[in-house]
Protein backbone atom coordinates (compact mmCIF):
# COMPACT_ATOMS: atom_id res chain seq x y z
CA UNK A 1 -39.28 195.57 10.57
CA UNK A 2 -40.97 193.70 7.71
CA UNK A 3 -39.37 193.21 4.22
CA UNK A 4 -41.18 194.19 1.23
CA UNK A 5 -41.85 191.68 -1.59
CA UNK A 6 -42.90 194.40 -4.28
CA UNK A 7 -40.88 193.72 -7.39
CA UNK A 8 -40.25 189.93 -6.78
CA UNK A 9 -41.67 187.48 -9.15
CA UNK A 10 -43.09 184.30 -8.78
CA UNK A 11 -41.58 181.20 -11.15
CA UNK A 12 -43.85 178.10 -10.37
CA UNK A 13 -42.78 175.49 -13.68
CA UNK A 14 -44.42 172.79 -12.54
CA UNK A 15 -47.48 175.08 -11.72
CA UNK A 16 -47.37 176.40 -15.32
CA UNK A 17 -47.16 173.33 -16.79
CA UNK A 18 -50.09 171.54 -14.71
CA UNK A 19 -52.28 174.47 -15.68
CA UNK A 20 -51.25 174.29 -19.60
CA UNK A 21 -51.87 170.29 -19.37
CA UNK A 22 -54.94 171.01 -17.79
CA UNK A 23 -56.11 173.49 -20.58
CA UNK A 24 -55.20 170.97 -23.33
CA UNK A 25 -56.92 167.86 -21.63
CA UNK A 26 -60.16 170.56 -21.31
CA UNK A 27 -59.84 171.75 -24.88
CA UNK A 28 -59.11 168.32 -26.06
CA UNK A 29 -61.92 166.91 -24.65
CA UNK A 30 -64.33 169.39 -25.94
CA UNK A 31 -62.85 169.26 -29.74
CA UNK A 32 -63.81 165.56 -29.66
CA UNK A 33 -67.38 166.12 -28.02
CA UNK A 34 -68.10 169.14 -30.16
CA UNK A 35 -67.11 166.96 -33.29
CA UNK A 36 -68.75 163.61 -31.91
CA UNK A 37 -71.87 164.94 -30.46
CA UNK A 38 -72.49 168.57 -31.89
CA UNK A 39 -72.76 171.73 -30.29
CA UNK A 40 -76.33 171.48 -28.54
CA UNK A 41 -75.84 167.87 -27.02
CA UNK A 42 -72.35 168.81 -25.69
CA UNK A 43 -72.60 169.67 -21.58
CA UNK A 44 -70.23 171.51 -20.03
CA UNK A 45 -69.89 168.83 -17.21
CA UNK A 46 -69.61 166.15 -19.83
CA UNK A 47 -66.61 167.93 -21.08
CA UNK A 48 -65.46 168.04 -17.26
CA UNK A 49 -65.95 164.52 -17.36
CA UNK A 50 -63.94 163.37 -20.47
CA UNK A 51 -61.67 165.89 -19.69
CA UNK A 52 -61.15 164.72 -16.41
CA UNK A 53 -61.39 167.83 -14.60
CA UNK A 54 -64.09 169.33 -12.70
CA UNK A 55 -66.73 171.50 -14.12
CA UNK A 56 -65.54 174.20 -12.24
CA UNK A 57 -61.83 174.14 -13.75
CA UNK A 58 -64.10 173.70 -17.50
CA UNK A 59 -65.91 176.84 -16.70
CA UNK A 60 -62.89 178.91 -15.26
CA UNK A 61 -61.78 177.86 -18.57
CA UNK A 62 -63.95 179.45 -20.70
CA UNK A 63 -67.96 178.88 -21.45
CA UNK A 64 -69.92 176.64 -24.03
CA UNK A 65 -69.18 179.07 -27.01
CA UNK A 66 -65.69 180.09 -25.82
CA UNK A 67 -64.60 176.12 -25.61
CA UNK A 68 -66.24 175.85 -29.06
CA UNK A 69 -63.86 178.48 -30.05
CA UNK A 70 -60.87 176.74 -28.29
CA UNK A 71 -61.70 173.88 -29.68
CA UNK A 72 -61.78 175.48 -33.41
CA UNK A 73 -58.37 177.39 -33.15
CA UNK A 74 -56.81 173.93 -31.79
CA UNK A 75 -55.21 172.71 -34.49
CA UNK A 76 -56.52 174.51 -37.84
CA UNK A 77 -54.93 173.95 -40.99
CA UNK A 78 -51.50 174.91 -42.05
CA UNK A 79 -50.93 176.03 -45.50
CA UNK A 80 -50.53 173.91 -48.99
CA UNK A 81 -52.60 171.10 -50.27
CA UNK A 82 -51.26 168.58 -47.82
CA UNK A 83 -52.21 170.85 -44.81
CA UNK A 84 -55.36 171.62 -46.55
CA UNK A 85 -56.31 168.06 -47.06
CA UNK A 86 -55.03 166.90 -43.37
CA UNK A 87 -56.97 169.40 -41.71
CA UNK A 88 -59.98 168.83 -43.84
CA UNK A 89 -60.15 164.85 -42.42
CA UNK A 90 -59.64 165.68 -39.25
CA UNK A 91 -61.45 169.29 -38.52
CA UNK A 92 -64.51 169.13 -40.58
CA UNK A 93 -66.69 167.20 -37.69
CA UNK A 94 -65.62 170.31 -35.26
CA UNK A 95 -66.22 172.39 -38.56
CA UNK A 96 -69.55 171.38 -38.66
CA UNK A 97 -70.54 171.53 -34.78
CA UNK A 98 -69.25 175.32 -35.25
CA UNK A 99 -71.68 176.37 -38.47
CA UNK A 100 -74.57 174.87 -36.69
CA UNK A 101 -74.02 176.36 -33.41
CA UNK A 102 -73.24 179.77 -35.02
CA UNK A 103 -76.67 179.33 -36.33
CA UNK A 104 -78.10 179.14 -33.00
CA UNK A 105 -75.79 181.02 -30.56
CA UNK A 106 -75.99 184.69 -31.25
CA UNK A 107 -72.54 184.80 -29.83
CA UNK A 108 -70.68 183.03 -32.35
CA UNK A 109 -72.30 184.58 -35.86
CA UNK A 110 -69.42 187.10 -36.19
CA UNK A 111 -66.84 184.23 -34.83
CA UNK A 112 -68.11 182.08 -37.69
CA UNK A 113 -68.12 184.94 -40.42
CA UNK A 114 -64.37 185.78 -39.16
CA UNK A 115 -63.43 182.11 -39.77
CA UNK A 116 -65.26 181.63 -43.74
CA UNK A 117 -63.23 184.92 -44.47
CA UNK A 118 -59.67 183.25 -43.00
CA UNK A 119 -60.80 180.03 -44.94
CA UNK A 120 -61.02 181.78 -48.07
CA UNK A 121 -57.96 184.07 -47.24
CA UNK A 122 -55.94 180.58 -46.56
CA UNK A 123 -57.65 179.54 -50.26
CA UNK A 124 -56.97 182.51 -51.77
CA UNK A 125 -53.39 181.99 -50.83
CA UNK A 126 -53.27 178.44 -52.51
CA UNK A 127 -55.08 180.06 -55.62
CA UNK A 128 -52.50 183.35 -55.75
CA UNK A 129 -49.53 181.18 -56.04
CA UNK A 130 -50.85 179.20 -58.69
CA UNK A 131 -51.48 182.40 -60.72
CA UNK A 132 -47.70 184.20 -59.91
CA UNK A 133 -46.63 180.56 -61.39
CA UNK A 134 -49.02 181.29 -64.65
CA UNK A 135 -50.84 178.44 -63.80
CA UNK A 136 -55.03 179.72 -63.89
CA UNK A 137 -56.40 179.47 -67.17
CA UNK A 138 -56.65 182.15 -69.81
CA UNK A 139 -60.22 184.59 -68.33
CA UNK A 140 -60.01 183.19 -65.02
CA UNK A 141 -59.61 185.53 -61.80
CA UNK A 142 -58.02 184.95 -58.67
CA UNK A 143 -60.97 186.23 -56.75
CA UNK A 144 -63.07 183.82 -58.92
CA UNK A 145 -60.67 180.81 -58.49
CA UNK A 146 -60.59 181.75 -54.84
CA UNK A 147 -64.62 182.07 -54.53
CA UNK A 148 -65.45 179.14 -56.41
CA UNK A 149 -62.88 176.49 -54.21
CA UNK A 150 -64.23 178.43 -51.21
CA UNK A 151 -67.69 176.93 -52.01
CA UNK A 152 -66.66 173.59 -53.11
CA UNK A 153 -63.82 172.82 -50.77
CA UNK A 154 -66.01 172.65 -46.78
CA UNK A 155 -66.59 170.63 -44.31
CA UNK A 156 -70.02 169.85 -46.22
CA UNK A 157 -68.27 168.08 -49.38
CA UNK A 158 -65.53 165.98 -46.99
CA UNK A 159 -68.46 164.74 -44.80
CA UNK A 160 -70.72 163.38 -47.95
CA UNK A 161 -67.30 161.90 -48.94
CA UNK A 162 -65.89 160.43 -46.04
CA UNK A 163 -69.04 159.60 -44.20
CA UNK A 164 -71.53 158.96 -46.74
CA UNK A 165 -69.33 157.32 -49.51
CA UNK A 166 -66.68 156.39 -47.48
CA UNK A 167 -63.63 157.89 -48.54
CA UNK A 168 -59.96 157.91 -47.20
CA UNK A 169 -57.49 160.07 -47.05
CA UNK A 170 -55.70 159.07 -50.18
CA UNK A 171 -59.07 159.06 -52.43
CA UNK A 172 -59.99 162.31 -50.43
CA UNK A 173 -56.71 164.10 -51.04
CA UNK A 174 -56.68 162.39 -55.01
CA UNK A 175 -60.21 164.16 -55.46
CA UNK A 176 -58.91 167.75 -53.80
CA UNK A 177 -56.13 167.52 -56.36
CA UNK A 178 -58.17 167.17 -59.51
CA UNK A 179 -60.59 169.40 -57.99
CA UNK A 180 -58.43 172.20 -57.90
CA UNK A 181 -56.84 171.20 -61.29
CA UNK A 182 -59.61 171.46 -62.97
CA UNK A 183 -60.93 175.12 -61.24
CA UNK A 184 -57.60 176.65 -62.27
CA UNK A 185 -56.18 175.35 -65.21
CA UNK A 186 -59.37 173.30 -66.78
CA UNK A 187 -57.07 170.64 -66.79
CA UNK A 188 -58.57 167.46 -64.22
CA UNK A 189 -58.54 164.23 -64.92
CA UNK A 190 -61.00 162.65 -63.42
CA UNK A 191 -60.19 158.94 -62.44
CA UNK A 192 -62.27 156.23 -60.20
């Protein structure tokens, strides 16, 4: 007579828990290639490697464009200005590897449409409370408030800043401020 094991669960914590760790470290370690190196001169086993993993754990993971995606999702940017500005400092080099491999990797074109229009609902957001608080100026709309800090506010305008004319955070998040200021009430003072 044999006894039947249908209906019985398995509860492995520590299992669980090495496979979550093992997740993070992969997803970790691609984030930082992705924002360091870029999206065509990332390897999979180089992510294997500074995950510390094998490649075969990276790919049972996910492939390239699915640790890409991983690596996006990760940690994106709560709402308010001070989640806005936070993730913009530490996203926009993984912000970057995305747009340029969407441009190359059929794969991701939609992924990279789906996260503009999140971006802009996130902005929109920022831009809707200001208005229920009768803060836009007199003719402006939210959609045009929305569209026009949707443009400005990218990862393309926090690289020239930080990388090119060195910004920090405080100058970065100072500049954000009067930034949106000045879109929605025509108020910004500009200071140096």
């Amino acid at each position: 007579m044999t006894v039947s094991n249908i209906g019985r669960s398995y509860h492995a914590p520590r299992r669980v828990a090495a496979a979550a760790a093992t997740r993070e470290a992969i997803v970790a370690a691609a984030e930082r290639l992705f924002a360091r190196r870029g999206y065509a001169a990332t390897t999979m086993a180089a992510i294997a490697e500074e995950a510390g993993v094998t490649p075969k754990s990276v790919y049972a993971l996910a492939d390239k464009p699915g640790l890409l995606l991983l690596a996006v999702d990760r940690a994106e940017p709560g709402s308010g200005t001070e989640d806005l500005i936070g993730g913009l400092l530490r996203r926009y080099p993984v912000q970057r590897a995305f747009e340029e491999a969407a441009a190359a990797e059929p794969a991701l074109r939609e992924a990279w449409r789906r996260h503009e229009r999140r971006r802009r609902a996130e902005l929109k957001g920022l831009v809707r409370a200001a208005a229920d608080a009768g803060r836009l100026r007199p003719g402006l709309t939210v959609g045009r408030a929305t569209d026009t800090l949707w443009a400005l506010v990218t990862w393309h305008a926090v690289a020239l800043l930080i990388e090119q004319r060195g910004w920090g955070r405080a100058k970065l998040a100072e500049w954000l401020e009067q930034l949106m200021e000045t879109v929605l009430t025509g108020d910004g003072q500009a200071r140096d």
